[in-house]
N, C-alpha and C. Protein backbone atom coordinates (compact mmCIF):
# COMPACT_ATOMS: atom_id res chain seq x y z
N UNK A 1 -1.43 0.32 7.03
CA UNK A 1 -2.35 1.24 7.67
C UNK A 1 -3.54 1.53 6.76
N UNK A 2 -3.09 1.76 5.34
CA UNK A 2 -4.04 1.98 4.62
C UNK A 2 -5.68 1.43 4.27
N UNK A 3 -4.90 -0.10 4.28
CA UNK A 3 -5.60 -1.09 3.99
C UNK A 3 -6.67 -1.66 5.16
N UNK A 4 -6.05 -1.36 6.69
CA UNK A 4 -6.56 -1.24 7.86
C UNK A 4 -7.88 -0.64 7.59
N UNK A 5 -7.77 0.82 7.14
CA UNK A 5 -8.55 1.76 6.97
C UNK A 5 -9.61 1.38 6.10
N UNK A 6 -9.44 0.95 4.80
CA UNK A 6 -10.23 0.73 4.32
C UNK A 6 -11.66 -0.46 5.03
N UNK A 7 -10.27 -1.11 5.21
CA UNK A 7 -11.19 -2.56 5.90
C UNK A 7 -12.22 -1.71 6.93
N UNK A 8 -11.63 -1.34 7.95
CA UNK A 8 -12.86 -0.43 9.08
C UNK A 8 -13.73 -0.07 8.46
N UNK A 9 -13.53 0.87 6.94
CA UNK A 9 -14.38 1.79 6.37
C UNK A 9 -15.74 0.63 5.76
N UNK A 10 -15.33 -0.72 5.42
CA UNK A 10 -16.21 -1.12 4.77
C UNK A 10 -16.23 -1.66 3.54
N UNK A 11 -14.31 -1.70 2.85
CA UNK A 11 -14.58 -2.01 1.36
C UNK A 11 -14.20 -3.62 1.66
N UNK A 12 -14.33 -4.33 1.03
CA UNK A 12 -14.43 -5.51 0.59
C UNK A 12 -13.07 -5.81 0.27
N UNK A 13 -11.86 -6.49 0.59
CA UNK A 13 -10.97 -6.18 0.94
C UNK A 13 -9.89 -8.04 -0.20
N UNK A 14 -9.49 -8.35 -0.79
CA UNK A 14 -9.05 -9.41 -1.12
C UNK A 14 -7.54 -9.24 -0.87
N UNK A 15 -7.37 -10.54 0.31
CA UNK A 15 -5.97 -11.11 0.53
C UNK A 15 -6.44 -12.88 1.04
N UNK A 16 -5.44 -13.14 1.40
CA UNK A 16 -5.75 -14.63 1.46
C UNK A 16 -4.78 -15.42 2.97
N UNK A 17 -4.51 -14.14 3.92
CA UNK A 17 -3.99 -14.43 4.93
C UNK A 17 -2.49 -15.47 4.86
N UNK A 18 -1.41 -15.35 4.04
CA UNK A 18 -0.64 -16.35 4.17
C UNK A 18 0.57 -15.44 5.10
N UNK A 19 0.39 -14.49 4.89
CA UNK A 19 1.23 -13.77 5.77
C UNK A 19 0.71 -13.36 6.75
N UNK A 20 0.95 -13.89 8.11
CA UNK A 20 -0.30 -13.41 9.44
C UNK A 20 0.70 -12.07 10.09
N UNK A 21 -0.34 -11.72 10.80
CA UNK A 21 -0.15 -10.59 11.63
C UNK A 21 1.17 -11.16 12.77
N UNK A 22 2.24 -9.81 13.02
CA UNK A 22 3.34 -10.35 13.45
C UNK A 22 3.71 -8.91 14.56
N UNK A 23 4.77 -8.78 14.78
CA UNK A 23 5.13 -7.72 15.99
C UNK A 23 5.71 -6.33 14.99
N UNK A 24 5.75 -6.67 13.70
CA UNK A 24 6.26 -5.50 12.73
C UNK A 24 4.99 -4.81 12.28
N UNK A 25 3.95 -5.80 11.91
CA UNK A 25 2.34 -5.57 11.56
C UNK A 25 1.29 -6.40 12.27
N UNK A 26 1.11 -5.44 13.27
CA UNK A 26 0.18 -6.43 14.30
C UNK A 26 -1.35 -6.45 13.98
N UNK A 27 -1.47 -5.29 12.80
CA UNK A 27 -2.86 -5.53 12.37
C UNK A 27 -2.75 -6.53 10.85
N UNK A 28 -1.78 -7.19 10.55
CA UNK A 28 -1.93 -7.72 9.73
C UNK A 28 -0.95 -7.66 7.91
N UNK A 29 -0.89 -7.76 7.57
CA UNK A 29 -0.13 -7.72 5.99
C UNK A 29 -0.86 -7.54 4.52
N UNK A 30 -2.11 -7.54 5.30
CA UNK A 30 -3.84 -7.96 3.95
C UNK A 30 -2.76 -8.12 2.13
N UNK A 31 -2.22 -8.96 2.51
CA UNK A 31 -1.86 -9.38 0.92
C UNK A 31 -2.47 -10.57 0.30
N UNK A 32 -2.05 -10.52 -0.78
CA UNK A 32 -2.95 -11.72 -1.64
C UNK A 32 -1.06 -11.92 -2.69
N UNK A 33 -1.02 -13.32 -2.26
CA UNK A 33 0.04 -13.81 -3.03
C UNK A 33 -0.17 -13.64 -4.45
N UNK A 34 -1.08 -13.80 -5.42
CA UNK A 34 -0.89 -13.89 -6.62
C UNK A 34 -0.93 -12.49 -7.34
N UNK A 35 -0.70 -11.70 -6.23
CA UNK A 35 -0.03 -10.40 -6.58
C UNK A 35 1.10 -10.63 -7.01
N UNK A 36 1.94 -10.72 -6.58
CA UNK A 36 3.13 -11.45 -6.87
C UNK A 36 3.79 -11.76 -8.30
N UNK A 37 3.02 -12.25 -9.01
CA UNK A 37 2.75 -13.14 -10.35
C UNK A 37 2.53 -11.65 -11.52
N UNK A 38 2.87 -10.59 -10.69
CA UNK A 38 1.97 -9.64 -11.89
C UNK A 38 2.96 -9.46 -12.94
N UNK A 39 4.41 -9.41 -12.48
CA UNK A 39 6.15 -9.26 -13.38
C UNK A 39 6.37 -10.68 -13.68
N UNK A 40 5.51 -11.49 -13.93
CA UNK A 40 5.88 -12.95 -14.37
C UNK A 40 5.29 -13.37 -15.63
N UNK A 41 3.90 -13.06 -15.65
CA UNK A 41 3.11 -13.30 -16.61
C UNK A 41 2.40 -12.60 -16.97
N UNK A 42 1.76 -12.63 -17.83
CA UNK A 42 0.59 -11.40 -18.68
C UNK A 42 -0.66 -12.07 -18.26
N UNK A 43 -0.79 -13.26 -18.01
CA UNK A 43 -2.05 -13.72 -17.64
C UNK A 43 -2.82 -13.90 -16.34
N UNK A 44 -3.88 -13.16 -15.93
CA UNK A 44 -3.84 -12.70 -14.47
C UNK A 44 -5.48 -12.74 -14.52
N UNK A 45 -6.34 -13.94 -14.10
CA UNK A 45 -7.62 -14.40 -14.55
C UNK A 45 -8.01 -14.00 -12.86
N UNK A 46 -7.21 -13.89 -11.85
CA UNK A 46 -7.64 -13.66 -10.53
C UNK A 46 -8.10 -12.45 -10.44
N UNK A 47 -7.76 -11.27 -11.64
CA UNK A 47 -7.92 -10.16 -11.38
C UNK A 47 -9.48 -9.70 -11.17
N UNK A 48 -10.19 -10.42 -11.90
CA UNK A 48 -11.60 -10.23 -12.53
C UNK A 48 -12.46 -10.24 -10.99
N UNK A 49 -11.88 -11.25 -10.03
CA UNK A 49 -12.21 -10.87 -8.62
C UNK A 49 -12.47 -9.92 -8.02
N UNK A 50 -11.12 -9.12 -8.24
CA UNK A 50 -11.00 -8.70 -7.46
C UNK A 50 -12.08 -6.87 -7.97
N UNK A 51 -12.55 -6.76 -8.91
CA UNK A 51 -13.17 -5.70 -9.30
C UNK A 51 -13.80 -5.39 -8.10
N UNK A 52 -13.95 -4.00 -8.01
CA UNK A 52 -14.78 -3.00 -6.95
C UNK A 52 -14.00 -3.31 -4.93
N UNK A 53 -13.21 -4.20 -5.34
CA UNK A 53 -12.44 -4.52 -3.66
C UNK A 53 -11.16 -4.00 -3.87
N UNK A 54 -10.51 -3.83 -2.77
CA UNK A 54 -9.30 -3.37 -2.31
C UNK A 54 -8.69 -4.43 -2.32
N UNK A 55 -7.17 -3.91 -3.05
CA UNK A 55 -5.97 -5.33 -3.36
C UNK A 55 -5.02 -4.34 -3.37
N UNK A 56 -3.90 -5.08 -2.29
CA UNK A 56 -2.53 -4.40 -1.69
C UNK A 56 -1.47 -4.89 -2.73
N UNK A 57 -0.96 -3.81 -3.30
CA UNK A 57 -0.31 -3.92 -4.83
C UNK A 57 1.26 -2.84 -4.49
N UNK A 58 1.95 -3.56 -4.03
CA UNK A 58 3.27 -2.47 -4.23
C UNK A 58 3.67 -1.71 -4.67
N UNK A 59 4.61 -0.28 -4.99
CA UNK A 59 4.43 0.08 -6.32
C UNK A 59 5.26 -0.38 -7.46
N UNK A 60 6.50 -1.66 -7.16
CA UNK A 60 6.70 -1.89 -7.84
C UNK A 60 6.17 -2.78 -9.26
N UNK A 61 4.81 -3.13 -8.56
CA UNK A 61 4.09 -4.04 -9.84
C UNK A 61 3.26 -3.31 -10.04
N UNK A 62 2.68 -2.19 -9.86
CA UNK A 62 2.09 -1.47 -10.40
C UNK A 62 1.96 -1.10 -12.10
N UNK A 63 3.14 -0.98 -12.95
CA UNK A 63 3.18 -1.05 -13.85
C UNK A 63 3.10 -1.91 -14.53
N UNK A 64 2.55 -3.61 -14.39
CA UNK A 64 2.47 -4.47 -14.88
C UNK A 64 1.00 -5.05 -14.54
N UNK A 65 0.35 -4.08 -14.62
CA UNK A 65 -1.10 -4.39 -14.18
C UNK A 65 -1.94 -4.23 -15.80
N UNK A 66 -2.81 -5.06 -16.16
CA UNK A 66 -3.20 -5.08 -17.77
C UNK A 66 -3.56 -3.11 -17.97
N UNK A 67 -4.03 -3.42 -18.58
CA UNK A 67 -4.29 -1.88 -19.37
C UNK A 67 -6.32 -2.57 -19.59
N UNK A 68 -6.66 -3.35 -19.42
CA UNK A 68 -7.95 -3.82 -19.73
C UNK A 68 -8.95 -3.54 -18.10
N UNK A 69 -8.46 -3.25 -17.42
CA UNK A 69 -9.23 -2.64 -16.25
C UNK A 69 -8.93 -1.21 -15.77
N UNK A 70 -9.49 -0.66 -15.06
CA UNK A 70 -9.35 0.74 -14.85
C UNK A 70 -9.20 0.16 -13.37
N UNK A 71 -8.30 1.13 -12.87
CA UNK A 71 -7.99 1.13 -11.04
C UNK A 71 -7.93 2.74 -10.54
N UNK A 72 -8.04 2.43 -9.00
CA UNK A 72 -8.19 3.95 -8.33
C UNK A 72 -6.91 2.95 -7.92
N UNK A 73 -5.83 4.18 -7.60
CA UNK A 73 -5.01 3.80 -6.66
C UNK A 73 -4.62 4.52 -5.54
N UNK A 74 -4.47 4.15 -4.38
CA UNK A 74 -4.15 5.12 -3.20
C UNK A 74 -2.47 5.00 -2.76
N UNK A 75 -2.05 5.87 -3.52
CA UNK A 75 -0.70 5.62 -3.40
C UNK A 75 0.23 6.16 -2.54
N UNK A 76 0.55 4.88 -1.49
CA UNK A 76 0.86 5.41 -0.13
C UNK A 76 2.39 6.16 -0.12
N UNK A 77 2.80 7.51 0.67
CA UNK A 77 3.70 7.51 0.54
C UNK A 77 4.51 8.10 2.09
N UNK A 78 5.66 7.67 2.18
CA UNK A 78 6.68 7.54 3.41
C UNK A 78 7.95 8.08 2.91
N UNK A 79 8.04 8.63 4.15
CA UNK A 79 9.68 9.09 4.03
C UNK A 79 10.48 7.96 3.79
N UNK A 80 11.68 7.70 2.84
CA UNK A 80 12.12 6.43 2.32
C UNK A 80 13.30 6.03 3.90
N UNK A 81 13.72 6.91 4.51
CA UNK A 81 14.16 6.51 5.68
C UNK A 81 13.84 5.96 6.44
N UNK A 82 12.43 6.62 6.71
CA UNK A 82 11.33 5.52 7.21
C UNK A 82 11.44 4.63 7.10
N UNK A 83 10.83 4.02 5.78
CA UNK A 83 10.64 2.88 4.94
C UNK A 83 12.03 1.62 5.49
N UNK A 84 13.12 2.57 4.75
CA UNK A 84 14.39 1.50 5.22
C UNK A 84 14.17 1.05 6.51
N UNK A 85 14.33 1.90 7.52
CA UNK A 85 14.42 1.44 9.28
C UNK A 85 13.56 0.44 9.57
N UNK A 86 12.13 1.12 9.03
CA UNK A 86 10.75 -0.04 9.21
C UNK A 86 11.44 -1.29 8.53
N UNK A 87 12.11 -1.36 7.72
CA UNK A 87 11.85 -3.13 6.37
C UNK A 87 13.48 -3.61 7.55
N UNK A 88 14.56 -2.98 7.87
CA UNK A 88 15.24 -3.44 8.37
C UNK A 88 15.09 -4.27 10.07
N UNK A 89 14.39 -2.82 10.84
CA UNK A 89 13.45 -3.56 11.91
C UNK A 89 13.00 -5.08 11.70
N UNK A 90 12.09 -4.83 10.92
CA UNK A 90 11.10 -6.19 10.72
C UNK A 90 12.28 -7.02 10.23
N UNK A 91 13.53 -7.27 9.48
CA UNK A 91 14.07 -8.28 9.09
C UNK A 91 15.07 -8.80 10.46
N UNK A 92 15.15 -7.83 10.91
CA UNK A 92 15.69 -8.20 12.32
C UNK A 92 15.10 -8.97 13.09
N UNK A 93 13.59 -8.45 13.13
CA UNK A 93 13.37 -9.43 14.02
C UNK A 93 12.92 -10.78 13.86
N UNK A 94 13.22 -10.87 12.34
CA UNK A 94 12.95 -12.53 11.80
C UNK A 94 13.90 -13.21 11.43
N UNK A 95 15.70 -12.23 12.44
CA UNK A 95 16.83 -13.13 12.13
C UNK A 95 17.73 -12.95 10.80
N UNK A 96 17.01 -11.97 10.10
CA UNK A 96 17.54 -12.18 8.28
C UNK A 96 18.19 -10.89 8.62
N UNK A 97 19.60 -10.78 7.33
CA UNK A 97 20.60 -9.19 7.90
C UNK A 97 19.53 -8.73 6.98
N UNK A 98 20.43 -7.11 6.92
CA UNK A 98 19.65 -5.87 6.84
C UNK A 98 19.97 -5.64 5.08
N UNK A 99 19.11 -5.01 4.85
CA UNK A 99 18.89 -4.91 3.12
C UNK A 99 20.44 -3.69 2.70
N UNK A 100 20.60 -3.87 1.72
CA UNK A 100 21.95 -3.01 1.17
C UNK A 100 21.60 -1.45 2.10
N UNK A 101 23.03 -1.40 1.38
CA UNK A 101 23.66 -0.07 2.54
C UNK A 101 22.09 1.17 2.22
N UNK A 102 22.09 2.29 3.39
CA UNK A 102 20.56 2.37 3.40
C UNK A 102 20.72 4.03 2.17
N UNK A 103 21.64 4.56 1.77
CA UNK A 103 22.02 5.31 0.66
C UNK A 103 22.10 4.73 -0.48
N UNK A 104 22.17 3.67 -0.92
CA UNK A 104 22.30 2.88 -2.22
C UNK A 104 20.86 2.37 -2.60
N UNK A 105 20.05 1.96 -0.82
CA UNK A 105 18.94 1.50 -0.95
C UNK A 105 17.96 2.72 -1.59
N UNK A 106 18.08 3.79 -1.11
CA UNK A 106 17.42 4.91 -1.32
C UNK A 106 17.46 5.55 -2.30
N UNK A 107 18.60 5.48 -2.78
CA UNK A 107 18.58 5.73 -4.16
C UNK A 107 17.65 4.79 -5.55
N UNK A 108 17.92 3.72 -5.24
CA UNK A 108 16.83 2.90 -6.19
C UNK A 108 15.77 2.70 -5.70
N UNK A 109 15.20 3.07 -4.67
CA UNK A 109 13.62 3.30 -4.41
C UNK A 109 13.39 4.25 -5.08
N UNK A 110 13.99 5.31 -4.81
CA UNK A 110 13.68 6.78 -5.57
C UNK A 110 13.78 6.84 -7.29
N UNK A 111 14.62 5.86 -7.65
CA UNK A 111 14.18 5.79 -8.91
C UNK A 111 13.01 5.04 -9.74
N UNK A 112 12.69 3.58 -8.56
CA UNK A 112 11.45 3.22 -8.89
C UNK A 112 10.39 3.86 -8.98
N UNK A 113 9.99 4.66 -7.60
CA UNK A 113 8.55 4.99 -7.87
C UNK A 113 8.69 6.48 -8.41
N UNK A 114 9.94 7.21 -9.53
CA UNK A 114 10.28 7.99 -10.27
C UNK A 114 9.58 7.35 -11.35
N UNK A 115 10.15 6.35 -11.57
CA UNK A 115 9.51 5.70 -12.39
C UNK A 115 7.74 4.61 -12.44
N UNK A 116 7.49 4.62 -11.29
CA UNK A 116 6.20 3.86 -10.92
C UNK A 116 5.43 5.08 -11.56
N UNK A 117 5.64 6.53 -10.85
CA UNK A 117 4.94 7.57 -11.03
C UNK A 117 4.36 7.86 -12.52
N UNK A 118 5.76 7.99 -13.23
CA UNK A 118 5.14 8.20 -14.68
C UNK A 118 4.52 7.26 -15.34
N UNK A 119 4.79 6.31 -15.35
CA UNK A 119 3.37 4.97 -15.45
C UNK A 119 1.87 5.59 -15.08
N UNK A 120 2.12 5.66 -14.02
CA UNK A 120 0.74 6.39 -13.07
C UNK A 120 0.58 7.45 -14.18
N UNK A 121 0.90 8.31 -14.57
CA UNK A 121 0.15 9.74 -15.14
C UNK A 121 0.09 8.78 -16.48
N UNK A 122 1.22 8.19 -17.27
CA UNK A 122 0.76 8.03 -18.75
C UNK A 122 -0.26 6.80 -18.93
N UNK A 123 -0.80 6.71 -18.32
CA UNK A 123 -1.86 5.40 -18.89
C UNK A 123 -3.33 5.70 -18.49
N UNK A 124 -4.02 5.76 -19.05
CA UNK A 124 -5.53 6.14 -18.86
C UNK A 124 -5.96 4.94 -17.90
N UNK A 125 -5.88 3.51 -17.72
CA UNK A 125 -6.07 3.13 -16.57
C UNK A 125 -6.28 3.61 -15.30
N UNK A 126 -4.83 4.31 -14.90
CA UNK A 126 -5.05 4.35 -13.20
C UNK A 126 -5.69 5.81 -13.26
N UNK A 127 -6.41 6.03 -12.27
CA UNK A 127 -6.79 7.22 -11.06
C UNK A 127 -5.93 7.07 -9.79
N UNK A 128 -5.18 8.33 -9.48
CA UNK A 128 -4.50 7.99 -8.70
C UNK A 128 -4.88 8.88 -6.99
N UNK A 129 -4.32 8.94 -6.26
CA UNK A 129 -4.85 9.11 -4.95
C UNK A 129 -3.53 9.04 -4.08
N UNK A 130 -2.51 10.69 -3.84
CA UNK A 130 -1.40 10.43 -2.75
C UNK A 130 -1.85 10.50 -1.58
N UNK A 131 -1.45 9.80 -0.78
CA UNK A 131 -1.70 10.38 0.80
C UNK A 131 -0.33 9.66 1.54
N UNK A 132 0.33 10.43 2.30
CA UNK A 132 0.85 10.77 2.99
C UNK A 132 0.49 10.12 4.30
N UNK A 133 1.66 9.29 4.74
CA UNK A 133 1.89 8.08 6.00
C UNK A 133 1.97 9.01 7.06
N UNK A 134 2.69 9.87 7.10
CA UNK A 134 3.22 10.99 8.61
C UNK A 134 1.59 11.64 8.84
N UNK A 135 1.19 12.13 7.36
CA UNK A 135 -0.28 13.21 7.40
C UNK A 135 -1.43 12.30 8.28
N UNK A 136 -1.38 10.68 7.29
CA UNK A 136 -2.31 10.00 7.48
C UNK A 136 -2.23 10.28 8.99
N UNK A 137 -1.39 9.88 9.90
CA UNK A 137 -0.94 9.30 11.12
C UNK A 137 -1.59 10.98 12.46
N UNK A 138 -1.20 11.72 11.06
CA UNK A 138 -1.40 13.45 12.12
C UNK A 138 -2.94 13.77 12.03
N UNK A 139 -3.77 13.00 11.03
CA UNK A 139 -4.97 13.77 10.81
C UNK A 139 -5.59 12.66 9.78
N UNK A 140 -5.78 11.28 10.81
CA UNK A 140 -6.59 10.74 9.82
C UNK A 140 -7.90 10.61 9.48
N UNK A 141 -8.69 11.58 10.21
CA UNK A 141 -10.25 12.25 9.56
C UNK A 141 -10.15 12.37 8.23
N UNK A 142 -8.70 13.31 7.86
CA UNK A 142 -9.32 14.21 6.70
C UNK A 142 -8.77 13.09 5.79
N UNK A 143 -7.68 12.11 5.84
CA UNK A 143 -7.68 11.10 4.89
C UNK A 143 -8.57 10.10 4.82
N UNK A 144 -9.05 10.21 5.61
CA UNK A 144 -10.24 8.68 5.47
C UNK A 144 -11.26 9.69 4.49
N UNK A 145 -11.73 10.90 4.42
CA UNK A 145 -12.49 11.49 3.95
C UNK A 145 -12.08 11.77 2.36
N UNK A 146 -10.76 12.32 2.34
CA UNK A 146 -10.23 12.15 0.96
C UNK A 146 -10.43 10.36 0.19
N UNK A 147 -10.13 9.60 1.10
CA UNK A 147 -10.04 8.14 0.55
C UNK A 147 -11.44 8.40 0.21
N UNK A 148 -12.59 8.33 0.71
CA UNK A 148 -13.61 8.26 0.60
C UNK A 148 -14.64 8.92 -0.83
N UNK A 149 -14.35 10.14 -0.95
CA UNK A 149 -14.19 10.64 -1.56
C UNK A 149 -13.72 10.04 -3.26
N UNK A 150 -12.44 9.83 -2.65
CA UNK A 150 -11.90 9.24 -4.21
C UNK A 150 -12.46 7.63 -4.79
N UNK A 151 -12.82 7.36 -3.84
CA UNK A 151 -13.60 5.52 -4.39
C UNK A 151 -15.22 6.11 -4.27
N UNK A 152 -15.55 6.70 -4.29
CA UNK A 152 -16.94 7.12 -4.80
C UNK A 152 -17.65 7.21 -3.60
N UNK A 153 -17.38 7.65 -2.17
CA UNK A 153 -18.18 7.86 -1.41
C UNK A 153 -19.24 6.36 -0.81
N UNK A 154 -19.56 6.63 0.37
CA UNK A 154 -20.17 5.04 0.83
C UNK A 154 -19.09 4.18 2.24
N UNK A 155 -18.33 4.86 2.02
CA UNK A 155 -17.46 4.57 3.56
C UNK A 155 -17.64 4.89 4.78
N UNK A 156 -17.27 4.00 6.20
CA UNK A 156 -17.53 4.93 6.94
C UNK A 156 -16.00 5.39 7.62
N UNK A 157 -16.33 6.78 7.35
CA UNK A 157 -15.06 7.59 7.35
C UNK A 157 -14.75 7.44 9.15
N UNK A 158 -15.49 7.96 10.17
CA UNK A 158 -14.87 7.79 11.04
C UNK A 158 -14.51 6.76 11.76
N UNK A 159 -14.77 5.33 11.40
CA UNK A 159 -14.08 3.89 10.96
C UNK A 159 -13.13 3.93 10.82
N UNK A 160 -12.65 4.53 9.31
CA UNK A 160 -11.49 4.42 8.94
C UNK A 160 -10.47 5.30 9.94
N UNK A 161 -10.80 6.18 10.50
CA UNK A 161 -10.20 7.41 11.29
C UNK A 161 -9.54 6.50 12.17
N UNK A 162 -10.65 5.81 12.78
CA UNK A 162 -10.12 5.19 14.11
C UNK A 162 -9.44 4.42 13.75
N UNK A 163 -9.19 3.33 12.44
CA UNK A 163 -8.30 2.25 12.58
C UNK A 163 -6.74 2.82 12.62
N UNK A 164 -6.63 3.88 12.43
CA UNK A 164 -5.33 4.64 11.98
C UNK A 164 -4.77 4.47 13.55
N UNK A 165 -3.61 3.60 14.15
CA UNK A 165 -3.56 3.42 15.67
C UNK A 165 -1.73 4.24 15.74
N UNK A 166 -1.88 5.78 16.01
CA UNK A 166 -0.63 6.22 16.13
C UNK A 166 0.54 5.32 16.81
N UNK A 167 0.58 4.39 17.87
CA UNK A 167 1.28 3.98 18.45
C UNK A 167 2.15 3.40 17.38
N UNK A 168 1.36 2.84 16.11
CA UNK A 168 2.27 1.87 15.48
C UNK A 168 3.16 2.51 14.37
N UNK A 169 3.27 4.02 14.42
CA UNK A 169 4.50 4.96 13.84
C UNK A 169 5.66 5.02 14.78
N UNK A 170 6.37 3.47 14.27
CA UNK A 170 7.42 3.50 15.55
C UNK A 170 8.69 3.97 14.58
N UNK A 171 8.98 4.27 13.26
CA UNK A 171 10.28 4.37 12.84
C UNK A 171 9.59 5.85 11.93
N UNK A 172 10.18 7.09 12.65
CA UNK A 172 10.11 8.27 12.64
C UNK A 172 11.27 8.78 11.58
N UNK A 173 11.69 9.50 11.02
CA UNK A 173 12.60 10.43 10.41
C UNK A 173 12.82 11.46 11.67
């Protein structure tokens, strides 16, 4: 959704389409595979690209991002129930079973981005930016305006408003 948003708004957006738009994400996946590569190697020459554009970064690689660039990050966040139903949904409908039991799952999400988080505060790199998936979904004026806001203004906010398409908050808490 986020990334939706941005795109409407106007930022310059790097993915490379290998994952197309499907019935789980019908606007799309905007990833860039050599994201991927960030817990593999230290050497990451694609990055230099991607300066001043939007790049869809999980939070688990988040902490393996150099320390030699500065990033804003908009760090999306969902009820982890959510999260499970949504990732199990979508594996369903591509045939694959369902990810570990959804209490075991939840528990080590919650310790990742426990841990993604303090990364986030101790490194002078990131600027960070929460917003809220349910909020986004209830009132996305005022997040497209906060987003806006936090990448230096130059968006168009009620762009971003509109790409926000409630229908597609199908796995509720």
């Amino acid at each position: 959704m986020m990334m939706a948003m941005l795109r409407a708004g106007g930022l310059d957006l790097v993915t490379d389409g290998v994952r197309s738009a499907d019935l789980s994400n019908p606007d799309g996946y905007f990833e860039l595979e050599q994201v991927k590569t960030l817990d593999k190697t230290d050497r990451h020459p694609w990055l230099a690209d991607c300066r001043g554009r939007g790049v869809k970064i999980i939070s688990f690689l988040l902490p393996h991002l150099p320390d030699d660039c500065n990033y804003r990050v908009i760090f999306m966040r969902r009820d982890l129930g959510e999260v499970i139903t949504s990732q199990n949904a979508m594996l369903a409908a591509r045939g694959e079973p369902a990810g570990p039991e959804p209490s075991v799952l939840t528990a080590q999400l919650e310790d990742d981005l426990s841990r993604v988080r303090r990364v986030l505060r101790g490194r002078s790199c990131f600027e960070t930016l929460d917003a809220d998936y349910g909020q986004t979904v209830a009132d996305p004026a005022g997040t497209a305006a906060r987003v806006n806001r936090f990448l230096g203004g130059g968006l168009d906010v009620r762009a971003m408003a509109t790409a926000v398409d409630p229908a597609l908050y199908r796995n509720r808490a």
